[in-house]
Protein backbone atom coordinates (compact mmCIF):
# COMPACT_ATOMS: atom_id res chain seq x y z
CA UNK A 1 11.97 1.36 -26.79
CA UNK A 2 9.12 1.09 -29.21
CA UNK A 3 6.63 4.24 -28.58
CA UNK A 4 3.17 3.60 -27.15
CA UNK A 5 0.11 5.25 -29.86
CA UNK A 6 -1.26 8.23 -28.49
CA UNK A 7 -4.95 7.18 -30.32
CA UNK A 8 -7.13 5.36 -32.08
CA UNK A 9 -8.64 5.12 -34.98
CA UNK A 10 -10.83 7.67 -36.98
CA UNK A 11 -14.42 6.65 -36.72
CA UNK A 12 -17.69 7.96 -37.39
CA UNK A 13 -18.71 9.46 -34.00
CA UNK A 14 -21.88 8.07 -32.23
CA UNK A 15 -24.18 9.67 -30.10
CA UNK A 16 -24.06 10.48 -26.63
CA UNK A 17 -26.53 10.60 -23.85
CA UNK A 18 -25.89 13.40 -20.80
CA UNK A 19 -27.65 13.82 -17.28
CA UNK A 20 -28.35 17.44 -17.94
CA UNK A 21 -26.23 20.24 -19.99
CA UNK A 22 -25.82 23.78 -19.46
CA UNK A 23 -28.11 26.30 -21.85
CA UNK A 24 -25.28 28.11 -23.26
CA UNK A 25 -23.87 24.62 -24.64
CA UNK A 26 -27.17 23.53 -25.36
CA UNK A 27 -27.06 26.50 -27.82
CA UNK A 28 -23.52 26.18 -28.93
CA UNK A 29 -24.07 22.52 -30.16
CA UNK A 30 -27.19 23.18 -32.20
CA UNK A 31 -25.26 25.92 -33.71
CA UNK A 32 -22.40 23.40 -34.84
CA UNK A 33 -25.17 21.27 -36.26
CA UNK A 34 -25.89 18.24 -33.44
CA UNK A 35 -29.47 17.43 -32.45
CA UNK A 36 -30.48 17.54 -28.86
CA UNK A 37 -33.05 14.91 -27.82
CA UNK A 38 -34.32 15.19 -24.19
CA UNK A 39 -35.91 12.15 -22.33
CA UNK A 40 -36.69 12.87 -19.27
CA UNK A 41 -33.55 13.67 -17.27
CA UNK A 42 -31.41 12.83 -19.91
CA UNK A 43 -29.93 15.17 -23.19
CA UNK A 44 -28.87 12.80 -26.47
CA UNK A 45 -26.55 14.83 -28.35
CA UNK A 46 -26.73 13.40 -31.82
CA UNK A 47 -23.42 14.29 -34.11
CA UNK A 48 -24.04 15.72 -37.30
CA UNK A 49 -23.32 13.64 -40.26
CA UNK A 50 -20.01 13.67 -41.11
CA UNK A 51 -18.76 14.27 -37.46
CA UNK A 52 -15.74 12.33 -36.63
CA UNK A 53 -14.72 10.16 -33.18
CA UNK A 54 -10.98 9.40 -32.40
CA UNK A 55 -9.78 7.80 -29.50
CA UNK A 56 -7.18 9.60 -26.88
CA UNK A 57 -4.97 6.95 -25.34
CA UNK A 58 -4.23 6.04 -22.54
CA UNK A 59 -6.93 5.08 -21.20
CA UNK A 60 -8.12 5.27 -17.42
CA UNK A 61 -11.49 4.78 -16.00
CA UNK A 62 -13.48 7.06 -18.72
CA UNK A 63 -12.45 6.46 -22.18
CA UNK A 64 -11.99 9.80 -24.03
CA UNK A 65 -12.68 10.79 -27.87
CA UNK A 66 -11.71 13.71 -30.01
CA UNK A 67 -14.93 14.48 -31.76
CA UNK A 68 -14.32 16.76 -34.72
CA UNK A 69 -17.83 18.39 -36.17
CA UNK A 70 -18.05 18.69 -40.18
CA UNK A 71 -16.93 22.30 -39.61
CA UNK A 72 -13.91 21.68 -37.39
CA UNK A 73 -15.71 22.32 -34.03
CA UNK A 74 -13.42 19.93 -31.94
CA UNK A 75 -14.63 18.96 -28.42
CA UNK A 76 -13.80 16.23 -25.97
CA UNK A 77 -16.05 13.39 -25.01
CA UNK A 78 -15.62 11.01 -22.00
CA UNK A 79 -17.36 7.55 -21.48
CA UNK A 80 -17.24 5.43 -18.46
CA UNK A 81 -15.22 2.21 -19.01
CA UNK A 82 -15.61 -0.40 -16.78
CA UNK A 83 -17.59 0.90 -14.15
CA UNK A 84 -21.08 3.00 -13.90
CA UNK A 85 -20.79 6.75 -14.19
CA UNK A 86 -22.04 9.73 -15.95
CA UNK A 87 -20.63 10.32 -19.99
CA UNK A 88 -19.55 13.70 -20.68
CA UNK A 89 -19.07 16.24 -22.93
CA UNK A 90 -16.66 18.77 -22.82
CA UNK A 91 -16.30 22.32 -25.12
CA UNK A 92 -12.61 23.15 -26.42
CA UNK A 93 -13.91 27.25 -26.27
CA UNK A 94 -14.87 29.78 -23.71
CA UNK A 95 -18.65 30.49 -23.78
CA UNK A 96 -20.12 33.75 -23.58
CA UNK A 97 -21.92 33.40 -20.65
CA UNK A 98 -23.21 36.95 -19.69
């Protein structure tokens, strides 16, 4: 039985546009290099150049990237597919958080 691909291919990463995000990863991602933009309610997270977007399969109701930073940061990004709903953004390491 032929093996199903476990992702996609390596692109450029985009941007991505949050409800709200926690201070302590607001500070970890403008460490790594991304650009916050806030409008309104909403947090853009802009990639720095260089950062990377590859696509974990299967997919299911959110599709979900590996987004690799120029400096190896890795964290996990999920987009609704299909549907309305909320994109997030997940960090791959524990945050000091007091």
């Amino acid at each position: 039985m032929k093996e199903l691909p476990k992702e996609g291919q390596t692109k450029p990463a985009r941007s991505i546009t949050l409800k709200d995000i926690r201070p302590e990863a607001r500070h970890y991602l403008v460490d790594h290099g991304c650009t916050l933009i806030e409008e309104g309610e909403q947090v853009t997270v802009v990639y720095p150049e260089g950062t990377t977007s590859t696509e974990i399969y299967p997919r299911t109701a959110y599709e979900w990237y590996r987004i690799k930073l120029p400096d190896n940061t890795e964290l996990r990004e999920g987009r609704p597919r299909l549907m309305g709903g909320d994109s997030c953004l997940y960090l791959l390491e524990k945050l000091n958080t007091g």
